[in-house]
Protein backbone atom coordinates (compact mmCIF):
# COMPACT_ATOMS: atom_id res chain seq x y z
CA UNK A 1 0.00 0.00 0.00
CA UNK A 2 1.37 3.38 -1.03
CA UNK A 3 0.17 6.34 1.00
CA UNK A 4 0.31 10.08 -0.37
CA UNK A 5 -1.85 13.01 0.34
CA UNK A 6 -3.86 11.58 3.28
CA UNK A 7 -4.97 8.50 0.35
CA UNK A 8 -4.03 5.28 0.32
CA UNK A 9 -3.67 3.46 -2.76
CA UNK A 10 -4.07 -0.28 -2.82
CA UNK A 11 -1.52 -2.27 -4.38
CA UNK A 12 -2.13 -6.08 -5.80
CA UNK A 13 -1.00 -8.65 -3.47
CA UNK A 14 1.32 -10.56 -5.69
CA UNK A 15 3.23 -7.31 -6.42
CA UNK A 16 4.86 -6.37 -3.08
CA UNK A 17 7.76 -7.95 -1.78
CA UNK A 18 7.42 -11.24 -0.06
CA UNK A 19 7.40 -10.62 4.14
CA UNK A 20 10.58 -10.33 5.82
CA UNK A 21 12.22 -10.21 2.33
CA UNK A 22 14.93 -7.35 2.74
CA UNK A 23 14.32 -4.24 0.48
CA UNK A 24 18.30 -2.58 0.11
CA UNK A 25 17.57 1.27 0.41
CA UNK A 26 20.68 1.79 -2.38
CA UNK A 27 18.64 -0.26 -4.54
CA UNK A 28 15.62 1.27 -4.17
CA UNK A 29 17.30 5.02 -4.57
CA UNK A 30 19.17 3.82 -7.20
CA UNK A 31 15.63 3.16 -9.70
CA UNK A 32 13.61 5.59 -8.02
CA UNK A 33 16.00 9.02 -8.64
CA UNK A 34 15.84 8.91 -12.04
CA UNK A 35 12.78 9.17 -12.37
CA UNK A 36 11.87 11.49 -9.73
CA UNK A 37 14.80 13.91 -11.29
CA UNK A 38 12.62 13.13 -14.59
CA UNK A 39 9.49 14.51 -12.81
CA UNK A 40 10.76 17.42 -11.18
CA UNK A 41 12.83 18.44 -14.48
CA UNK A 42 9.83 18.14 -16.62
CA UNK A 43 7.85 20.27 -13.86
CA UNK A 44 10.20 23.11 -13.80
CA UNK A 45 11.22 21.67 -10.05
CA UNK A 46 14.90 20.61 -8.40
CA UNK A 47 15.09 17.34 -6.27
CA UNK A 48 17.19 18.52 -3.38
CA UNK A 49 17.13 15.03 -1.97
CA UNK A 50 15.63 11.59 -1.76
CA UNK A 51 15.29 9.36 1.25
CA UNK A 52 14.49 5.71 1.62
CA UNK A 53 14.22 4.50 5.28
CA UNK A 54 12.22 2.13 7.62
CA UNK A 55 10.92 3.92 10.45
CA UNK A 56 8.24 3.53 13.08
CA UNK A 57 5.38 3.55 10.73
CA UNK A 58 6.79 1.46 8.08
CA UNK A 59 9.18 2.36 5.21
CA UNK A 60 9.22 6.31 3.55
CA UNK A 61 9.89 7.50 0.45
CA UNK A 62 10.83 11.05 1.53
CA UNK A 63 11.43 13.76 -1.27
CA UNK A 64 12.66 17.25 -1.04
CA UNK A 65 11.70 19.39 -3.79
CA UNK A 66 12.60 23.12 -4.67
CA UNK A 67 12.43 25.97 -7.16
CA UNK A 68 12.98 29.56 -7.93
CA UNK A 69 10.50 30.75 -5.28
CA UNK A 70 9.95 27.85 -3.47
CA UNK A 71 7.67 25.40 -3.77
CA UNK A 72 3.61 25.74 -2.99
CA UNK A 73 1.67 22.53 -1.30
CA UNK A 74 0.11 21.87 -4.95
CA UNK A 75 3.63 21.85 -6.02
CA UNK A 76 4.09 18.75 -3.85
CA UNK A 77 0.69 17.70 -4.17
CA UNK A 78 1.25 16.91 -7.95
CA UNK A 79 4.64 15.87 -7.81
CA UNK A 80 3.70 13.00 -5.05
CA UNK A 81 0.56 11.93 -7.41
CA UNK A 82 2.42 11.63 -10.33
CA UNK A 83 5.88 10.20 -8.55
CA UNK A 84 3.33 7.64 -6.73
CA UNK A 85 2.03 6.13 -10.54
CA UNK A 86 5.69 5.78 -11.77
CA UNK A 87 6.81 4.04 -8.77
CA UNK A 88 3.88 1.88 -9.51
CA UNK A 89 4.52 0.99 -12.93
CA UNK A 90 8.45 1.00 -12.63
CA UNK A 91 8.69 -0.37 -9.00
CA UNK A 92 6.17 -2.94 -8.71
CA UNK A 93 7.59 -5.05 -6.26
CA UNK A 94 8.53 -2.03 -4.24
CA UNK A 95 6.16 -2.99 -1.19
CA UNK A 96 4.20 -1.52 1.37
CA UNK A 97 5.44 2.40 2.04
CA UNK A 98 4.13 5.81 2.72
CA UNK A 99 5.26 8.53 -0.28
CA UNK A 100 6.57 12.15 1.61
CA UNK A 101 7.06 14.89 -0.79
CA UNK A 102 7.58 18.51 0.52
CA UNK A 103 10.20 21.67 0.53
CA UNK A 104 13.53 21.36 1.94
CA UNK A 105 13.01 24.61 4.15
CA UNK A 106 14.77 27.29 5.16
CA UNK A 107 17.45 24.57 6.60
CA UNK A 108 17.67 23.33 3.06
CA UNK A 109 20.27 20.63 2.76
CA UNK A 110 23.31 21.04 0.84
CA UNK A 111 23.90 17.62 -1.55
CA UNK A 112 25.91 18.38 -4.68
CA UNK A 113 29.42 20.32 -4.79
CA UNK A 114 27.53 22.88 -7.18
CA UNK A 115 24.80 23.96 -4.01
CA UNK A 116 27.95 24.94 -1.91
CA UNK A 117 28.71 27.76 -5.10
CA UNK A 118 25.01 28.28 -5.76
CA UNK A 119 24.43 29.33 -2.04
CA UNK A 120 27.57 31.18 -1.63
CA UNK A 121 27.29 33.80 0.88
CA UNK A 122 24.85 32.02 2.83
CA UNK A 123 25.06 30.50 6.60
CA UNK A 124 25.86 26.94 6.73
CA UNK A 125 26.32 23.89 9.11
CA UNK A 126 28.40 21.30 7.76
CA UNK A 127 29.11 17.88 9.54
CA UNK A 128 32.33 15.85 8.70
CA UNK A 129 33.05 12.24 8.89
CA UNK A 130 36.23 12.31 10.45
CA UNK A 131 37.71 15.35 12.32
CA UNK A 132 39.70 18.01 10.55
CA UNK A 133 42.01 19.72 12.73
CA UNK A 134 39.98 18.41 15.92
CA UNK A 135 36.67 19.36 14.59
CA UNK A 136 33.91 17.76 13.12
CA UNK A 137 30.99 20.41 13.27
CA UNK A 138 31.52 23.43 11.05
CA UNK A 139 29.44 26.75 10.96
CA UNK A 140 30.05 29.49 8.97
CA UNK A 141 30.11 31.61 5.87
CA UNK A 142 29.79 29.67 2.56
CA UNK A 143 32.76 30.72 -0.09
CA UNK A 144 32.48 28.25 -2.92
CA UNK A 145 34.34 25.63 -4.17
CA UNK A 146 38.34 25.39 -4.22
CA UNK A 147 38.89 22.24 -6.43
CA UNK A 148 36.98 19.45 -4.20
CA UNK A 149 36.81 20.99 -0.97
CA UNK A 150 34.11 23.54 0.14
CA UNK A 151 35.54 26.80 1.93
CA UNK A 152 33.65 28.07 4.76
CA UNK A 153 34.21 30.91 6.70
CA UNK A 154 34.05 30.45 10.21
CA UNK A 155 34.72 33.55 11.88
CA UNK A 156 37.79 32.86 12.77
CA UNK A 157 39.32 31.94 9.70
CA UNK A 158 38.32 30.05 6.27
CA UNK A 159 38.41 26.37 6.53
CA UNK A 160 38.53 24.07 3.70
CA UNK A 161 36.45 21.12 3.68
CA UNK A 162 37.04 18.24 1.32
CA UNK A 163 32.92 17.26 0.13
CA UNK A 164 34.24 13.56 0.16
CA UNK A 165 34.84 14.10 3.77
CA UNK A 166 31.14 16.01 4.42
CA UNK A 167 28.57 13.64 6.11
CA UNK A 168 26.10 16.16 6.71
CA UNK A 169 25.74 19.97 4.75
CA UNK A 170 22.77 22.12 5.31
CA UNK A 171 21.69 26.15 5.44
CA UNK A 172 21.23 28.05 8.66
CA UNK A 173 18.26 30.23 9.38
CA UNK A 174 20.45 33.78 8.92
């Protein structure tokens, strides 16, 4: 059963996947970004990010979805009908889960080297995975890119921040 916009759309038996049969998130991601890129492209939309997950009430499908202006609810509205009928068709065996599609907000995250240019200037938290010069939580100014490392100025100095090494990038409310 998919659920989107407070409806729940029945699925046929015989297409989800057997019980206790293990559904790999990569996998998943890996058929379902294409064509939600394909959707929001075609829609005049950006996905910002895309989230596959079990949690308490079952497994989400969690989309973030922007554009010049931001995005209205009818924005998401439409994107999570017509994202919900290509999962369908494409991902029939996809199983029971609950379809999420809304705005990243005004803590938008930060997922491709060319946000950290196109939100230059901007506040930003950025989380590595392991510690550069005894730190792992950064705050600060955005500066761009320098090769493949994001420079952030911190207040007390620019660091630079190799986006291999990021775990976690996101705006701060200014």
């Amino acid at each position: 059963m998919r659920k989107h916009d407070g409806i729940a759309a029945k699925k046929r038996a015989d297409d989800a996947i057997p019980p206790g049969a293990p559904v790999r998130e990569e996998l998943v991601l890996s058929q379902a970004r294409p064509l939600a890129e394909a959707l929001c492209a075609a829609e005049g939309m950006e996905l910002v990010q895309l989230h596959y997950r079990r949690e308490r009430g079952g497994r989400v499908l969690r989309l973030f979805i922007d554009k010049p202006g931001g995005v209205t609810l009818e924005d998401c509205a439409a994107v999570s009908r017509e994202l919900g009928d290509l999962l369908d068709v494409h991902l029939p065996d996809l199983g029971p889960y609950h379809l999420e599609v809304s705005s990243p907000g005004s803590n938008r995250p930060l997922a491709r080297a060319e946000d950290f240019e196109r939100f230059r200037g901007q506040r930003a938290r950025i989380r590595t995975r392991t510690a550069i010069d005894g730190q792992k939580n950064f705050n600060g100014i955005l500066e761009g890119l320098s090769g493949r490392s994001v420079r952030l100025n911190t207040g007390q100095g620019t660091v630079a921040i190799p986006i291999d090494s990021i775990a976690k990038a996101s705006l701060m409310e200014s």
